[in-house]
N, C-alpha and C. Protein backbone atom coordinates (compact mmCIF):
# COMPACT_ATOMS: atom_id res chain seq x y z
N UNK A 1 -2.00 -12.14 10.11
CA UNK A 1 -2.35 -11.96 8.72
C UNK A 1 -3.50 -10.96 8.59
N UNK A 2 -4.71 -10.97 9.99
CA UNK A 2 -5.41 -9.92 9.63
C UNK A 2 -5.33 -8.96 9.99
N UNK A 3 -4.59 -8.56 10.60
CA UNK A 3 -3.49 -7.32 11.04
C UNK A 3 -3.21 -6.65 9.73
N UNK A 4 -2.41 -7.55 8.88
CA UNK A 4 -1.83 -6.86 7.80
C UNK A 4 -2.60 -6.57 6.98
N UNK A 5 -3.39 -6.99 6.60
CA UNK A 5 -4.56 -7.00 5.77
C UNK A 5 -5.46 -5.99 5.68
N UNK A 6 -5.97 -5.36 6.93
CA UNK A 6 -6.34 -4.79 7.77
C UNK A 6 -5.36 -3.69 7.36
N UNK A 7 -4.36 -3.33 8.18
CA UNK A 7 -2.89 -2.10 7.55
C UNK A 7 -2.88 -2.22 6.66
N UNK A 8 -2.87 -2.99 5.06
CA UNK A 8 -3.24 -2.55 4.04
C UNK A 8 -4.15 -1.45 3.66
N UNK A 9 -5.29 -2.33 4.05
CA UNK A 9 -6.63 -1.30 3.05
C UNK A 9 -6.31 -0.25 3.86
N UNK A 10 -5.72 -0.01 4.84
CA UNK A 10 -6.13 1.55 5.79
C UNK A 10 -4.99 2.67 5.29
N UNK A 11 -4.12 2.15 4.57
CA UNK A 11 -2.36 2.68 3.66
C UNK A 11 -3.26 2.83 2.48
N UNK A 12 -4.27 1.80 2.09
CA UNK A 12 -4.74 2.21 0.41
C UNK A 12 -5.56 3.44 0.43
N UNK A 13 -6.29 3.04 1.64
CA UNK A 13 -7.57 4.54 1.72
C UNK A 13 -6.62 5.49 1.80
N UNK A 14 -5.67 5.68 2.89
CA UNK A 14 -4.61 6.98 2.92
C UNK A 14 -4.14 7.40 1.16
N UNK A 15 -3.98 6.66 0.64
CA UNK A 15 -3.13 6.95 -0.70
C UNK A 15 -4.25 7.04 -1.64
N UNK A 16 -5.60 6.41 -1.82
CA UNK A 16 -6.59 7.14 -2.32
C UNK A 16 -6.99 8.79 -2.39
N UNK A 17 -7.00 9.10 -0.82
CA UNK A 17 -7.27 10.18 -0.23
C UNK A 17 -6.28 11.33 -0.58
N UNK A 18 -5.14 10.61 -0.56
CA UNK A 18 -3.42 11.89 -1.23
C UNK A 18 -3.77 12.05 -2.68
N UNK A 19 -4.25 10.83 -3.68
CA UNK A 19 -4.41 11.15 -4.92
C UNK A 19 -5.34 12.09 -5.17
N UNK A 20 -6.65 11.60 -4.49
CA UNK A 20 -7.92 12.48 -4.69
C UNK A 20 -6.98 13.92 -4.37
N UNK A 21 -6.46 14.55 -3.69
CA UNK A 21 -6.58 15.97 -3.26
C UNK A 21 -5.66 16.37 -4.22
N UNK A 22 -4.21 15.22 -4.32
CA UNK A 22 -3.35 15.49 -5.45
C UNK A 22 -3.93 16.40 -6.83
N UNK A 23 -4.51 15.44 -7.24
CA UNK A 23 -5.38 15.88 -8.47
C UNK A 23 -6.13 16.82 -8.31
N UNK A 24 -6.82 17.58 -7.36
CA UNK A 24 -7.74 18.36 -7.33
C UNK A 24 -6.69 19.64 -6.94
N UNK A 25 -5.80 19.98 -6.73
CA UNK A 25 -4.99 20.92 -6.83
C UNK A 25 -4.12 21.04 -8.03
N UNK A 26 -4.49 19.84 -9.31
CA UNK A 26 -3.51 20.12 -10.23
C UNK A 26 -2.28 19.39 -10.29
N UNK A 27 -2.19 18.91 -8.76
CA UNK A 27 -0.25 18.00 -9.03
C UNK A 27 -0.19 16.69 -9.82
N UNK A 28 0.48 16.72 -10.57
CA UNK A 28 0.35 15.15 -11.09
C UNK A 28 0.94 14.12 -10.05
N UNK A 29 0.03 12.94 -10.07
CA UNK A 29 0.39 12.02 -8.98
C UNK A 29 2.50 11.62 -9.07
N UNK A 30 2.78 11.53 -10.08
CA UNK A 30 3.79 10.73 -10.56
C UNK A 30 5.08 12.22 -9.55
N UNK A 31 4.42 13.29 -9.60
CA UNK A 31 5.64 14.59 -8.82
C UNK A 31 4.63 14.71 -7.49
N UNK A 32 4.31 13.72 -7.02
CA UNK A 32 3.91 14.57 -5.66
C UNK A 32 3.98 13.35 -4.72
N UNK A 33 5.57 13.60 -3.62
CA UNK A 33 6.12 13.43 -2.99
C UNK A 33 4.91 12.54 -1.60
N UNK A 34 4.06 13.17 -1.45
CA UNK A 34 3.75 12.42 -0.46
C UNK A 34 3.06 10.94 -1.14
N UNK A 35 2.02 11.05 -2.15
CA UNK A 35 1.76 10.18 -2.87
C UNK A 35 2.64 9.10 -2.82
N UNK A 36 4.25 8.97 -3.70
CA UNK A 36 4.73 8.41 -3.95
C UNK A 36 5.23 7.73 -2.44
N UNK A 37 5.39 8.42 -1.44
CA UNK A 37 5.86 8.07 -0.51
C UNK A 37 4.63 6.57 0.17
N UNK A 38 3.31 7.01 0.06
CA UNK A 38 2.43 6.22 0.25
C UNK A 38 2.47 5.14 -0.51
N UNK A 39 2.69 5.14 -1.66
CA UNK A 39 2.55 4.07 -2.53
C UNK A 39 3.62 3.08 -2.41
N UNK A 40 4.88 3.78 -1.86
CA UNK A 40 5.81 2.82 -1.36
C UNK A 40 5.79 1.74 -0.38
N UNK A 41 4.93 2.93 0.47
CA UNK A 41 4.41 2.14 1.79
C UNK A 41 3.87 0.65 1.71
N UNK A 42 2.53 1.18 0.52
CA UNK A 42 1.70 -0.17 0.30
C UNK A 42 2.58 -1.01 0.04
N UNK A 43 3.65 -0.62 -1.42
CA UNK A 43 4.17 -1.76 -1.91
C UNK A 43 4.92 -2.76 -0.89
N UNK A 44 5.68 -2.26 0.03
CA UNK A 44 6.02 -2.92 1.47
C UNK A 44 5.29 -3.89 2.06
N UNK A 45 4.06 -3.65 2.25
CA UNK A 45 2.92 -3.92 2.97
C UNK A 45 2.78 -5.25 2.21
N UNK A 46 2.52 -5.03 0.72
CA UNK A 46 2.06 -6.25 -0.06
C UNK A 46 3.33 -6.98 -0.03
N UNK A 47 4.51 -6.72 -0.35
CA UNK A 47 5.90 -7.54 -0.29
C UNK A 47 5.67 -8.55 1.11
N UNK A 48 5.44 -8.04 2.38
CA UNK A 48 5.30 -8.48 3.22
C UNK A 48 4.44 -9.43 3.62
N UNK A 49 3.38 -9.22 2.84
CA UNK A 49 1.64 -10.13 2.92
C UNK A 49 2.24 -11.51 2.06
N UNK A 50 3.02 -11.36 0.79
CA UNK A 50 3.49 -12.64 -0.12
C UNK A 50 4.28 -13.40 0.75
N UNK A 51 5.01 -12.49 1.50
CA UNK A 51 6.22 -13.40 1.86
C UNK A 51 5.95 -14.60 2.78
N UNK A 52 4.42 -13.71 3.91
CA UNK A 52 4.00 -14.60 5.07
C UNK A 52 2.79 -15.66 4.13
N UNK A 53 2.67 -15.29 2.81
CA UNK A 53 1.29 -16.37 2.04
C UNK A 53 2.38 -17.09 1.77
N UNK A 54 3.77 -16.71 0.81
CA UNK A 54 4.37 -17.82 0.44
C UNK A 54 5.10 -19.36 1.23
N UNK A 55 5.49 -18.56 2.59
CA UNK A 55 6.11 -19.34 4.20
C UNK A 55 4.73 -19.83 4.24
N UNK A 56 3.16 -19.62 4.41
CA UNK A 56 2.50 -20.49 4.61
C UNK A 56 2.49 -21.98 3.72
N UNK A 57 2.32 -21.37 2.60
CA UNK A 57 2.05 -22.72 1.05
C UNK A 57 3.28 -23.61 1.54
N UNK A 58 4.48 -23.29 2.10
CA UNK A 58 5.59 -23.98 2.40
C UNK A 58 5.59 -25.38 3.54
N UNK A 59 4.69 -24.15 4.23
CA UNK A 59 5.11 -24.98 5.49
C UNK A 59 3.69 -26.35 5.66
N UNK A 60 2.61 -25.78 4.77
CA UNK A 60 1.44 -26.81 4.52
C UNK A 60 2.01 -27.87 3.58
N UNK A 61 2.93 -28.03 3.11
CA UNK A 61 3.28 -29.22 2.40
C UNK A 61 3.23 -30.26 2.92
């Protein structure tokens, strides 16, 4: 879990870092391919973090 957690914030800083430059060249985040590609990433990341919080709440019953 702190593995993932951990690979989170380090996918968020990456996709911070794509927006920041995004924007400073003018691209809007919403057309710029690597961005979006990052943001997918996270969303993965977090899909993945619920799934192992939700199997926990389960299995503590």
């Amino acid at each position: 879990m702190k593995r993932l957690l951990s690979q989170l914030e380090a996918e968020r800083k990456k996709l911070n870092q794509l927006g920041i430059e995004s924007l400073e060249q003018g691209i809007p985040l919403a057309e710029n391919k690597a961005v979006q590609a990052q943001s997918r990433k996270i969303d993965q990341l977090i899909v993945r973090l619920n799934k192992k919080n939700a199997g926990r709440g389960q299995h503590q019953r």
